[in-house]
PDB file of N, CA and C in Angstrom:
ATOM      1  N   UNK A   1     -30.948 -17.528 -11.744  1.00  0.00           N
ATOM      2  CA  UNK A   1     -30.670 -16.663 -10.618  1.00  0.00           C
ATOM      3  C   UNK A   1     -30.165 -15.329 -11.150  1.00  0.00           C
ATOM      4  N   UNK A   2     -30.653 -14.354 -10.251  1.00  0.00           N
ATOM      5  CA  UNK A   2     -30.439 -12.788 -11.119  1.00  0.00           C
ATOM      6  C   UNK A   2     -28.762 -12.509 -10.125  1.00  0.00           C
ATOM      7  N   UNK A   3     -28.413 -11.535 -11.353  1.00  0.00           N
ATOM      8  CA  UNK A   3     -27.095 -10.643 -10.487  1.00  0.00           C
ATOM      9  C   UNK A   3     -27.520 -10.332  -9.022  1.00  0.00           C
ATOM     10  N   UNK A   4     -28.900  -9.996  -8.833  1.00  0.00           N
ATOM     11  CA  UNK A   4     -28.904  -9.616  -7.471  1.00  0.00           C
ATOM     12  C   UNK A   4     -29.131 -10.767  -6.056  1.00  0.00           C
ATOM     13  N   UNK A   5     -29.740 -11.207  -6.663  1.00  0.00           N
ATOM     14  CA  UNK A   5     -29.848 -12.917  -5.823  1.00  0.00           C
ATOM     15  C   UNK A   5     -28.201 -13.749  -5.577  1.00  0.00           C
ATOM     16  N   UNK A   6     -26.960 -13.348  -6.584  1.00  0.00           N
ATOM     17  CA  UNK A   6     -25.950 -13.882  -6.528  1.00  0.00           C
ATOM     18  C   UNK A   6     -24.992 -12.697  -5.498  1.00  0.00           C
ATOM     19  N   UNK A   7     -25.144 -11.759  -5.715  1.00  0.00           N
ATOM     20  CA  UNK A   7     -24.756 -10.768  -4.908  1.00  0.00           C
ATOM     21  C   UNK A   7     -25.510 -10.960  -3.031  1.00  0.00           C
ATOM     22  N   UNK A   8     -26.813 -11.139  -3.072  1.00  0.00           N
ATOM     23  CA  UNK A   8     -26.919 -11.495  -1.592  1.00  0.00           C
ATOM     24  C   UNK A   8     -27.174 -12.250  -0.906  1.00  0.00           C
ATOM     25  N   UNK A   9     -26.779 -13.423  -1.967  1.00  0.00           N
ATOM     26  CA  UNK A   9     -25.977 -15.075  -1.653  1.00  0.00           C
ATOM     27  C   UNK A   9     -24.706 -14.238  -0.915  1.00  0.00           C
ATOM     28  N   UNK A  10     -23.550 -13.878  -1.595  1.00  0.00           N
ATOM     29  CA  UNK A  10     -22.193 -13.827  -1.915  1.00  0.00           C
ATOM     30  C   UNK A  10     -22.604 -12.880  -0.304  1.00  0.00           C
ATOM     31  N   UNK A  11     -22.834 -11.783   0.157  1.00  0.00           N
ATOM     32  CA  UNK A  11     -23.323 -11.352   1.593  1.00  0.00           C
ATOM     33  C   UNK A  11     -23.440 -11.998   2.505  1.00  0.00           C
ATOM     34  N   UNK A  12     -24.660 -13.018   2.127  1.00  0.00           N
ATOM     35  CA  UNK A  12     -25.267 -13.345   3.336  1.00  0.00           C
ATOM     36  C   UNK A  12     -23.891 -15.029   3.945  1.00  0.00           C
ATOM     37  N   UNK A  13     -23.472 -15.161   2.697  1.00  0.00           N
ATOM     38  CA  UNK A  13     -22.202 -15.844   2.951  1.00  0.00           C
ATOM     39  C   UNK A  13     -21.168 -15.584   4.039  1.00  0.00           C
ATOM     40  N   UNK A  14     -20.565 -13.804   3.599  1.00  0.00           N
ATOM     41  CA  UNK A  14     -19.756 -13.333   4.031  1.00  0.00           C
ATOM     42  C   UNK A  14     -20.367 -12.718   5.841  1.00  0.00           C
ATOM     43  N   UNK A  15     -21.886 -12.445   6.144  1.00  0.00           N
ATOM     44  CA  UNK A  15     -21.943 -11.985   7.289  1.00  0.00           C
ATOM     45  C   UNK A  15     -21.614 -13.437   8.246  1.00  0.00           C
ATOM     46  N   UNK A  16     -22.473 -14.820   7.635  1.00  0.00           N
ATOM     47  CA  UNK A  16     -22.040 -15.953   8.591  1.00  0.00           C
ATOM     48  C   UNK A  16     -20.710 -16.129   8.712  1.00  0.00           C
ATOM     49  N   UNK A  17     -19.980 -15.779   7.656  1.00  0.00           N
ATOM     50  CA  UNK A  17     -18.040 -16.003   7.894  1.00  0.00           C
ATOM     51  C   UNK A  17     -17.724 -15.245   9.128  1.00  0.00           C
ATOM     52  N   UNK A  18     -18.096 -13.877   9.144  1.00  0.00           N
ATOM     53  CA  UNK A  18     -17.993 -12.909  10.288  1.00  0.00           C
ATOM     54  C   UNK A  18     -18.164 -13.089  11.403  1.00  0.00           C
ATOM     55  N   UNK A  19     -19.880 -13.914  11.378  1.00  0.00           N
ATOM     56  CA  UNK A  19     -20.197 -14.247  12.746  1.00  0.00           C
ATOM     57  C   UNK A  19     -19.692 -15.440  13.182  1.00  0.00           C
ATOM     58  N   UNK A  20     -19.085 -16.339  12.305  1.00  0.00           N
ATOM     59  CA  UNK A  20     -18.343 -17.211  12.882  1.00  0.00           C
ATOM     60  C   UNK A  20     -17.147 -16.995  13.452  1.00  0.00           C
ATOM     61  N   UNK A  21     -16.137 -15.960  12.754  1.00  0.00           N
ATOM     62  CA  UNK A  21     -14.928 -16.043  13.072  1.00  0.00           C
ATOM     63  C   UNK A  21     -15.109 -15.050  14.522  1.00  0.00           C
ATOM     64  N   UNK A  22     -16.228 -14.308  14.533  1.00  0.00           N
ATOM     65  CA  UNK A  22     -16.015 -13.307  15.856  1.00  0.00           C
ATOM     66  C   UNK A  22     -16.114 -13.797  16.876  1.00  0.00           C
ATOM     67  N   UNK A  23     -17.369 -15.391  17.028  1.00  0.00           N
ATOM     68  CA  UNK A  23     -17.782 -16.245  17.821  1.00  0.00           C
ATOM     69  C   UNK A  23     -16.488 -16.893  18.178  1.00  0.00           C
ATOM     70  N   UNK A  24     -15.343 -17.019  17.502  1.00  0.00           N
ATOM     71  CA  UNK A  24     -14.083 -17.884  17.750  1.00  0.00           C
ATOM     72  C   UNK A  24     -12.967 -17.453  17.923  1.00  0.00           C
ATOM     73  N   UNK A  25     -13.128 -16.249  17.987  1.00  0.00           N
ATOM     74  CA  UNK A  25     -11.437 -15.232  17.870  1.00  0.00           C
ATOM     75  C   UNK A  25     -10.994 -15.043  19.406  1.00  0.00           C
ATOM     76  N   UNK A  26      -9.995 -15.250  19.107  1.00  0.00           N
ATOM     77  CA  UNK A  26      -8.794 -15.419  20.226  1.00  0.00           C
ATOM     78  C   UNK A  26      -8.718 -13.899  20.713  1.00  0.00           C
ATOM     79  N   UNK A  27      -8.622 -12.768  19.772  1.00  0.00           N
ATOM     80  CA  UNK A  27      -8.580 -11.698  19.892  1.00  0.00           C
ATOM     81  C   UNK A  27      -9.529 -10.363  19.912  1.00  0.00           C
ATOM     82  N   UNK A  28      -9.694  -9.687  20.924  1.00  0.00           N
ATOM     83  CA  UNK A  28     -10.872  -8.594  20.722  1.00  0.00           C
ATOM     84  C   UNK A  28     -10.344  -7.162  20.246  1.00  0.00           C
ATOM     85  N   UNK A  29     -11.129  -6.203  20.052  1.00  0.00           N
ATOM     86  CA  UNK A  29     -10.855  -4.751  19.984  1.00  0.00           C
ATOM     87  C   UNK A  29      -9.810  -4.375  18.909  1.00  0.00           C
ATOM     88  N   UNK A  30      -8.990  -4.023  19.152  1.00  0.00           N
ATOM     89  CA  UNK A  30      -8.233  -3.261  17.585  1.00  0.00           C
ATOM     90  C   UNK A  30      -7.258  -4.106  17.146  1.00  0.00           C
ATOM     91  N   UNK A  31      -6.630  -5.120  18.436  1.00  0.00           N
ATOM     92  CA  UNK A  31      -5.630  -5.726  17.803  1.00  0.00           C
ATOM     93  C   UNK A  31      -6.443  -7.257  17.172  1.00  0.00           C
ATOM     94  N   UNK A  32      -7.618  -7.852  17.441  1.00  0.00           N
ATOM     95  CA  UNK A  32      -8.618  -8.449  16.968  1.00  0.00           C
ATOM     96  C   UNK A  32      -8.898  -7.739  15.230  1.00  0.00           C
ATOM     97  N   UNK A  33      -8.957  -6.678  14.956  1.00  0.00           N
ATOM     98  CA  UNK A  33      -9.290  -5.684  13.830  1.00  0.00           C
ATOM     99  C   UNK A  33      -7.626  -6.022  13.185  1.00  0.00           C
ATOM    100  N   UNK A  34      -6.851  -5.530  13.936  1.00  0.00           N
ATOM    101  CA  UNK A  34      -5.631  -6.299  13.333  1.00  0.00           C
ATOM    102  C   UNK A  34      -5.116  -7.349  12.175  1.00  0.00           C
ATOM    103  N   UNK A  35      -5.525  -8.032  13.157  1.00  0.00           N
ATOM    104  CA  UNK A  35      -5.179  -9.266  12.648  1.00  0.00           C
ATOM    105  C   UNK A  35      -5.823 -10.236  11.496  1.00  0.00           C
ATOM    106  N   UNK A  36      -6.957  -9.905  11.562  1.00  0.00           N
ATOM    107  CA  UNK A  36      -7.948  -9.548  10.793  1.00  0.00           C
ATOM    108  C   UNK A  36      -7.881  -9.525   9.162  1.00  0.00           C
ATOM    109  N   UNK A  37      -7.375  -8.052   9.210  1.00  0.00           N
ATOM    110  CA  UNK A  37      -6.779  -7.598   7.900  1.00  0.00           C
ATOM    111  C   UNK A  37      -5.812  -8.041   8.111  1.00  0.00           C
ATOM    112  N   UNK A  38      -4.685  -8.582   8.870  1.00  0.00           N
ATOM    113  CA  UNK A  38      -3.531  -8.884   8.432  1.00  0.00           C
ATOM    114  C   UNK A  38      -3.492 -10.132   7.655  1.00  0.00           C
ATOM    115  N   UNK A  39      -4.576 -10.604   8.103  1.00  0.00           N
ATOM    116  CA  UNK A  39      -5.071 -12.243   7.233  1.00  0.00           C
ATOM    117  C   UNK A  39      -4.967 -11.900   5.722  1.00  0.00           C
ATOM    118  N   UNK A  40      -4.639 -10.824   5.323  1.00  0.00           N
ATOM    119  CA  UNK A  40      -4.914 -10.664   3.866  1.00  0.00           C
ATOM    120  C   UNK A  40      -3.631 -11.135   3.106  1.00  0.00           C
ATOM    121  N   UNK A  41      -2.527 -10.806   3.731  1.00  0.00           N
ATOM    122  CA  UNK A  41      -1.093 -10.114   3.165  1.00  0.00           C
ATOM    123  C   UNK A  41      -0.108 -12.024   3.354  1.00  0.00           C
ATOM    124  N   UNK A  42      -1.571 -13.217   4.445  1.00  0.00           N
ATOM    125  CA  UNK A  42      -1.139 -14.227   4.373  1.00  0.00           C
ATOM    126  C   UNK A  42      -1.529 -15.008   3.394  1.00  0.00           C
ATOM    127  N   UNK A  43      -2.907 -14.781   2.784  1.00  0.00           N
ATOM    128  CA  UNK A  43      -3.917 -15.512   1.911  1.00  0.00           C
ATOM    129  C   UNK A  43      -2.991 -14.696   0.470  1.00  0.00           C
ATOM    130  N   UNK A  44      -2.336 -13.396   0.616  1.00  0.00           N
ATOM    131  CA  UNK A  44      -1.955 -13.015  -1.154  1.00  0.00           C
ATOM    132  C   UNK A  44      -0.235 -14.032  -1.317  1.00  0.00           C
ATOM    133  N   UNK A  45       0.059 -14.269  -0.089  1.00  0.00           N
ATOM    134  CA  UNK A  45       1.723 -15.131   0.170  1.00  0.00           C
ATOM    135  C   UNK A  45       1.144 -16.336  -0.785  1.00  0.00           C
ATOM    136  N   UNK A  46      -0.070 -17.181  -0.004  1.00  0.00           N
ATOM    137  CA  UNK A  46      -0.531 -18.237  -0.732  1.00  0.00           C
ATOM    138  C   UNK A  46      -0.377 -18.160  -1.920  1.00  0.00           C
ATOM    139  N   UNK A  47      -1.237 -17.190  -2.468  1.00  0.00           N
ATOM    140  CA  UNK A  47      -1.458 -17.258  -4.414  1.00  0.00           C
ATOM    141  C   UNK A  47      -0.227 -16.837  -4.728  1.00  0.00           C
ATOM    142  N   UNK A  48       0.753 -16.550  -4.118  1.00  0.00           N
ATOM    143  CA  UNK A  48       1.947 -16.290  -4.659  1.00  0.00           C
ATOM    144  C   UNK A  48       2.741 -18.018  -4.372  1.00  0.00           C
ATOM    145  N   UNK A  49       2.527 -18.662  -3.565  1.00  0.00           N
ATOM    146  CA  UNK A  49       3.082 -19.461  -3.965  1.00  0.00           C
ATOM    147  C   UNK A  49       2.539 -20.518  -4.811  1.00  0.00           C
ATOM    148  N   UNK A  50       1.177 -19.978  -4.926  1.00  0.00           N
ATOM    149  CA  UNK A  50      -0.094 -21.477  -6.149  1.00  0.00           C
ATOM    150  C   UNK A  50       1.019 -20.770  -7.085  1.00  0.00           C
ATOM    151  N   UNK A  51       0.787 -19.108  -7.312  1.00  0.00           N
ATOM    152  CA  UNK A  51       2.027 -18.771  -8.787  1.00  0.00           C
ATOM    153  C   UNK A  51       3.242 -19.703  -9.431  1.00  0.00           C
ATOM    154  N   UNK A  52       4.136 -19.869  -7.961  1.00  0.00           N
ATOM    155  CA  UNK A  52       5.322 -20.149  -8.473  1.00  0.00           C
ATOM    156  C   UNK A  52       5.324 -21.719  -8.617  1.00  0.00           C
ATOM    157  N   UNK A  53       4.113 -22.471  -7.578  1.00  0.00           N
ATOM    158  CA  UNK A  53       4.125 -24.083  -7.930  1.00  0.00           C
ATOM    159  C   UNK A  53       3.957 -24.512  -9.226  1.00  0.00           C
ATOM    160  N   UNK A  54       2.880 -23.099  -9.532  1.00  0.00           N
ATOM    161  CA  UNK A  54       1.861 -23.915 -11.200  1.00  0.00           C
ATOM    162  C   UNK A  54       2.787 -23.496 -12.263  1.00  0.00           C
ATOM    163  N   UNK A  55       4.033 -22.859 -12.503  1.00  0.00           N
ATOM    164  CA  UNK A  55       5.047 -22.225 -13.189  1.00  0.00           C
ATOM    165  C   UNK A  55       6.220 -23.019 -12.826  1.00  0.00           C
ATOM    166  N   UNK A  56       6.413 -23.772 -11.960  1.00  0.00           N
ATOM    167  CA  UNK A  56       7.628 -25.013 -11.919  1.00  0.00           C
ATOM    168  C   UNK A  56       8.541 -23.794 -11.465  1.00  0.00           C
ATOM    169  N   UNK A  57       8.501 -22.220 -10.967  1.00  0.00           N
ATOM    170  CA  UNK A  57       9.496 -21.674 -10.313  1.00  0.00           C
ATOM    171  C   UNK A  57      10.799 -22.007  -9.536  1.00  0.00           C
ATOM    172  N   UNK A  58      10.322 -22.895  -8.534  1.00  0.00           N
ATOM    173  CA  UNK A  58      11.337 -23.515  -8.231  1.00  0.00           C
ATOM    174  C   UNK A  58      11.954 -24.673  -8.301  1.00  0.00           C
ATOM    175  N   UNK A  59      13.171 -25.423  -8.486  1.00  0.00           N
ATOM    176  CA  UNK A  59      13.918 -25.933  -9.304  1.00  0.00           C
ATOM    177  C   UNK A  59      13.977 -27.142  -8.791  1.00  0.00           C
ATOM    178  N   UNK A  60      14.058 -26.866  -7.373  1.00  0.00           N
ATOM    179  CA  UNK A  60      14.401 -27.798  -6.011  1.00  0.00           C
ATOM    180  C   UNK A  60      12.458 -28.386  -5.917  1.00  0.00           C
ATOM    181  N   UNK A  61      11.652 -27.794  -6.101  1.00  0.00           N
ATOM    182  CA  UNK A  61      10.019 -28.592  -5.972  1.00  0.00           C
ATOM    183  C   UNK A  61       9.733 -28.671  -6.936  1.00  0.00           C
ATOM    184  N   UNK A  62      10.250 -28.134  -8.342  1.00  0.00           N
ATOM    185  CA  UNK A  62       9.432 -28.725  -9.721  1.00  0.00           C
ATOM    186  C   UNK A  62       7.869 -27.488  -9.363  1.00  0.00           C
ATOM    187  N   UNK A  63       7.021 -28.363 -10.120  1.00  0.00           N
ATOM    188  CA  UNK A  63       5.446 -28.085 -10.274  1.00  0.00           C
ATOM    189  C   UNK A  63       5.170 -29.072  -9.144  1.00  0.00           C
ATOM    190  N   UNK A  64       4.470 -27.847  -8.316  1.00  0.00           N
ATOM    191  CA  UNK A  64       3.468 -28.692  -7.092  1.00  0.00           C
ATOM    192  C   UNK A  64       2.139 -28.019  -6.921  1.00  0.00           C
ATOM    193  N   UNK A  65       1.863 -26.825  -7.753  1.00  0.00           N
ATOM    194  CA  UNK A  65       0.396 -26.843  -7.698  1.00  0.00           C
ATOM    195  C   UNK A  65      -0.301 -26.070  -9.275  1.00  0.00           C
ATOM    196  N   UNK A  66      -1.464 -26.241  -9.147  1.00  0.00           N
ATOM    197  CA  UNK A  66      -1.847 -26.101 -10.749  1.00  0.00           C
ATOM    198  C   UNK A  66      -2.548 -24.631 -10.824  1.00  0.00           C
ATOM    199  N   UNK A  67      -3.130 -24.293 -11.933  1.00  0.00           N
ATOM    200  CA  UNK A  67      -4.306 -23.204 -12.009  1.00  0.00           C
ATOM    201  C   UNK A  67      -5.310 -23.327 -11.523  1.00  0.00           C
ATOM    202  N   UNK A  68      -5.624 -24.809 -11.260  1.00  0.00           N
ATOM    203  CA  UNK A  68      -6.973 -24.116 -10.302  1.00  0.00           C
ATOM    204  C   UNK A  68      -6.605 -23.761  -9.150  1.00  0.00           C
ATOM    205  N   UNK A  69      -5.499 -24.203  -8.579  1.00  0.00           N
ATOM    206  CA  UNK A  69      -5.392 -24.295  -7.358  1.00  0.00           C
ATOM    207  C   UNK A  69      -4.894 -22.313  -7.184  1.00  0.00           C
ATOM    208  N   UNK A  70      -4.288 -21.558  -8.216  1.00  0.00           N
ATOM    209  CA  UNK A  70      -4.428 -20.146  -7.938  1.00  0.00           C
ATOM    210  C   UNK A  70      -5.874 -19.871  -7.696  1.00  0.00           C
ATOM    211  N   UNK A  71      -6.444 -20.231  -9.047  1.00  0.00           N
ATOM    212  CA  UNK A  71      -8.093 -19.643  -8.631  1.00  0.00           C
ATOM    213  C   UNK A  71      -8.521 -20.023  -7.282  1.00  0.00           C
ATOM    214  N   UNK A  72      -8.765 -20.608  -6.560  1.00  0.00           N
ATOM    215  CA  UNK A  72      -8.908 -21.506  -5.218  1.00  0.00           C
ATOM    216  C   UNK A  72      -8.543 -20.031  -4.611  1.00  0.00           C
ATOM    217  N   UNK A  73      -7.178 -20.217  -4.269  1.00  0.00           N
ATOM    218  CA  UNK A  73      -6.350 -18.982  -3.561  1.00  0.00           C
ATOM    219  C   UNK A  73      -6.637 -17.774  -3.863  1.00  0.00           C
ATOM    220  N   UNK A  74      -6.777 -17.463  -5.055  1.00  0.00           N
ATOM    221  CA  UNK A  74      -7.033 -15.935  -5.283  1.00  0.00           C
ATOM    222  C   UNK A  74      -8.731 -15.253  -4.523  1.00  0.00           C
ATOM    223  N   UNK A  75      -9.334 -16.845  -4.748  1.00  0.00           N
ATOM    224  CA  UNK A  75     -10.696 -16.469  -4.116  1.00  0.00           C
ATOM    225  C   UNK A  75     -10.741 -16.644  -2.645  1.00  0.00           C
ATOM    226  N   UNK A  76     -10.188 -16.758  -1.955  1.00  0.00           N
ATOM    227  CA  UNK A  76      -9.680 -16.996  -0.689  1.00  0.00           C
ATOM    228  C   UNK A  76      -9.241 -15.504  -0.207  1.00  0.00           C
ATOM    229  N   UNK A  77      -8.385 -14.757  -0.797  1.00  0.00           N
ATOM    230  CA  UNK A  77      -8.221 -13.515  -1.292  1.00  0.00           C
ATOM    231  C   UNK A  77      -9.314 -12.605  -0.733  1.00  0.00           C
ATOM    232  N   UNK A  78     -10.159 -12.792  -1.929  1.00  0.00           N
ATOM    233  CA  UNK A  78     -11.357 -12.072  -2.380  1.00  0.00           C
ATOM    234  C   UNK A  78     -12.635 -12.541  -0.824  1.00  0.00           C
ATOM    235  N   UNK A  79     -12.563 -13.349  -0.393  1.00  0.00           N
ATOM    236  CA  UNK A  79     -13.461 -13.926   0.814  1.00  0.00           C
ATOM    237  C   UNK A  79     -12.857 -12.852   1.871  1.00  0.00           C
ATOM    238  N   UNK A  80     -11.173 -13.794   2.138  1.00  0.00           N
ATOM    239  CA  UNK A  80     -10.427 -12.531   3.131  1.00  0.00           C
ATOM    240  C   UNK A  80     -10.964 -11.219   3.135  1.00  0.00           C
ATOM    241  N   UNK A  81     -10.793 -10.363   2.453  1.00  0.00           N
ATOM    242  CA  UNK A  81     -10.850  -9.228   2.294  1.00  0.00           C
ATOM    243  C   UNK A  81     -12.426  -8.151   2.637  1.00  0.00           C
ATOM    244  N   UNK A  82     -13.182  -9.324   1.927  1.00  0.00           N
ATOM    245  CA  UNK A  82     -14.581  -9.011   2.353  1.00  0.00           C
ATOM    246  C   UNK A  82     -15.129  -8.868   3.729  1.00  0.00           C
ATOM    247  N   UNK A  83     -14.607 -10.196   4.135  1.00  0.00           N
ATOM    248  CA  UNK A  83     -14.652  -9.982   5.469  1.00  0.00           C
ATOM    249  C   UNK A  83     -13.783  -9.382   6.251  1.00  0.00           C
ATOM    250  N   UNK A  84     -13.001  -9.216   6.202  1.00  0.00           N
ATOM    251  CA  UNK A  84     -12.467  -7.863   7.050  1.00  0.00           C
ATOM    252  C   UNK A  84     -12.867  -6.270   6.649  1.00  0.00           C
ATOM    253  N   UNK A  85     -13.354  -6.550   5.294  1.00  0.00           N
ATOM    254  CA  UNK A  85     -14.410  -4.821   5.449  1.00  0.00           C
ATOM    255  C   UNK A  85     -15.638  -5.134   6.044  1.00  0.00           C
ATOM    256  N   UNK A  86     -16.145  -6.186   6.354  1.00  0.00           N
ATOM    257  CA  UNK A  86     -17.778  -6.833   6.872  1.00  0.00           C
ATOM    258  C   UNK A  86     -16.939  -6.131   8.652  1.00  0.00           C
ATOM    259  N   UNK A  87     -15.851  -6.903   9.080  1.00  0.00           N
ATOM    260  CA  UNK A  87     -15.112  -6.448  10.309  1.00  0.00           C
ATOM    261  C   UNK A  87     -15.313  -5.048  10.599  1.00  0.00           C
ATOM    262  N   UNK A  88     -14.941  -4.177   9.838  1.00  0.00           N
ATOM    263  CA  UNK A  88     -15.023  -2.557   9.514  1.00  0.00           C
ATOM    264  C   UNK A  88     -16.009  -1.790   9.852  1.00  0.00           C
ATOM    265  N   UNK A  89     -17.326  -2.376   9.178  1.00  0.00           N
ATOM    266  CA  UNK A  89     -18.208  -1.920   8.761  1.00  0.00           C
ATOM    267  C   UNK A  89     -19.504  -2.941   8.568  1.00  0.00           C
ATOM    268  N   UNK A  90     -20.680  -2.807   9.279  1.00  0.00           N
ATOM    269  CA  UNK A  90     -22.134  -3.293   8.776  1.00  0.00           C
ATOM    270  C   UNK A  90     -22.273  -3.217   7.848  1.00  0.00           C
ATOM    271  N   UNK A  91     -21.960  -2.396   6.877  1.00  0.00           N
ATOM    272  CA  UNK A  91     -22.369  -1.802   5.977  1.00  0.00           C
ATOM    273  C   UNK A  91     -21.699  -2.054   4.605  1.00  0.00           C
ATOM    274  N   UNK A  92     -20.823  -2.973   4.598  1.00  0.00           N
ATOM    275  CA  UNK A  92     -19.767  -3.739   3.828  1.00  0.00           C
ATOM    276  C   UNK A  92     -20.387  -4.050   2.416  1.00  0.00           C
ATOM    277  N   UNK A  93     -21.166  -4.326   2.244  1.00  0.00           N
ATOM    278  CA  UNK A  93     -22.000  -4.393   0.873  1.00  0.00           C
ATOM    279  C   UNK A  93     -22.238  -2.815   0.621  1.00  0.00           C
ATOM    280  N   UNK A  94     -22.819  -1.660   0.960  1.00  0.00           N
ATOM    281  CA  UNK A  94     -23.017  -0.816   0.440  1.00  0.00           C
ATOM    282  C   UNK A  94     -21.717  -0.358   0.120  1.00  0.00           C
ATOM    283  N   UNK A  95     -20.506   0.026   1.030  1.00  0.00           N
ATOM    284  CA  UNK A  95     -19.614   0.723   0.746  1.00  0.00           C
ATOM    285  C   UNK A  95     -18.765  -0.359  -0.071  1.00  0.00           C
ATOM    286  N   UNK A  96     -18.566  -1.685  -0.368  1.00  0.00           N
ATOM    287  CA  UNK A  96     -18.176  -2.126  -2.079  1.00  0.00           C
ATOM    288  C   UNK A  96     -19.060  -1.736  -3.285  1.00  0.00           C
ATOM    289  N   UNK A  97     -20.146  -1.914  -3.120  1.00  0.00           N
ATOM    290  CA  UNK A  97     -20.699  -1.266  -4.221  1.00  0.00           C
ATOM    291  C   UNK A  97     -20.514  -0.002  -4.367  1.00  0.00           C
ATOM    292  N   UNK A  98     -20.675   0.650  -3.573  1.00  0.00           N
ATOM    293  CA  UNK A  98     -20.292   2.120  -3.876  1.00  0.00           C
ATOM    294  C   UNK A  98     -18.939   2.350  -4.378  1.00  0.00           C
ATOM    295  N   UNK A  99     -17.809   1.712  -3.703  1.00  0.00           N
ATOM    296  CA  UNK A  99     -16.635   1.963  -4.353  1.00  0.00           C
ATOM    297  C   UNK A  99     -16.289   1.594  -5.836  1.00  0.00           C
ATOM    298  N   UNK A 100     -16.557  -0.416  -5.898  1.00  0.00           N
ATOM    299  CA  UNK A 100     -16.761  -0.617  -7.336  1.00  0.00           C
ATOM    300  C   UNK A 100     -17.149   0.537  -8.501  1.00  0.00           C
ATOM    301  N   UNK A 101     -18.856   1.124  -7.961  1.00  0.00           N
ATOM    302  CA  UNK A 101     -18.901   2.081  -9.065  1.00  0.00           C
ATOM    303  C   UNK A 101     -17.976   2.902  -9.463  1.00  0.00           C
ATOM    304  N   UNK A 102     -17.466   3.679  -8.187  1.00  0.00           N
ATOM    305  CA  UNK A 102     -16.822   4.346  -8.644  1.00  0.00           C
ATOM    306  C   UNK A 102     -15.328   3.539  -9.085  1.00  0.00           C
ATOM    307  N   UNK A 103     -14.745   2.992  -9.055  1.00  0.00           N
ATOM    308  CA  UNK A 103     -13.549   2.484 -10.037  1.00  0.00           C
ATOM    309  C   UNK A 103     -14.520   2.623 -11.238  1.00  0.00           C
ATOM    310  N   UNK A 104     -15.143   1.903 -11.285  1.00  0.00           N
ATOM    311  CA  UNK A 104     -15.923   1.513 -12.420  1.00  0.00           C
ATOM    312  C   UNK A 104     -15.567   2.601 -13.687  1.00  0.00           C
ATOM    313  N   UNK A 105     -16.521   3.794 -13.254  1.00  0.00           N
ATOM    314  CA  UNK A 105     -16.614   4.993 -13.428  1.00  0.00           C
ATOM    315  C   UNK A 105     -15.309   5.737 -14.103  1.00  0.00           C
ATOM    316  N   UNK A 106     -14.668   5.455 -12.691  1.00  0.00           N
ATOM    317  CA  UNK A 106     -13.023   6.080 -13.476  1.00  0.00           C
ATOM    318  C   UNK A 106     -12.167   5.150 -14.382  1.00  0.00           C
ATOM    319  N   UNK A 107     -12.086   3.763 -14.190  1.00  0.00           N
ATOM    320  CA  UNK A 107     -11.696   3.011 -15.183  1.00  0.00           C
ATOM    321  C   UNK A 107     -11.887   2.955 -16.745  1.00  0.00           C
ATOM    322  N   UNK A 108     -13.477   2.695 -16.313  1.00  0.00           N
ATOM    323  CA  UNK A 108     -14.121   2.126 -17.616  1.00  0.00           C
ATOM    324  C   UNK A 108     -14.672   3.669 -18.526  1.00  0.00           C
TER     325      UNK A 108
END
């Protein structure tokens, strides 16, 4: 499978997430857009706590979750996020690629 076939897998993924969650949302219009993105700042709490389970952080729970279980979360993350720029914008694949490049660009 080419980079580009995995890329509009990884799309055509993210538009059914969209059309599912729009088909089911409790909420319409901006505060719907809301909440949305606010889903992000709950899914980064998560990988913060896969962090502190898989690091035995706290004293009182020991180790209660591992590394995969960040990766899990972090990609949960990365889903979140997509789809709430898919929310944004039709056009959600062009304007990540476009941005990527440019980090890219200025990073690399």
């Amino acid at each position: 499978m080419s980079e580009h076939d995995t890329s509009a897998d990884l799309w055509e993924s993210i538009d059914r997430l969209h059309a599912w969650l729009d088909a089911n949302r409790a909420h319409d219009g901006a505060e719907g857009l809301l909440l949305r993105i606010l889903k992000l700042s709950e899914e980064v709490g998560e990988v913060a706590q896969a962090v502190i389970g898989a690091t035995g952080q706290n004293p009182r729970k020991g180790t209660t979750h591992s590394w995969d279980d960040v990766q899990s979360e972090l990609c949960d993350v990365v889903i979140t996020a997509l789809v709430a720029l898919r929310t944004l914008t039709p056009e959600a694949r062009e304007v990540f690629a476009a941005h990527l490049e440019r980090v890219g660009r200025r990073s690399l």
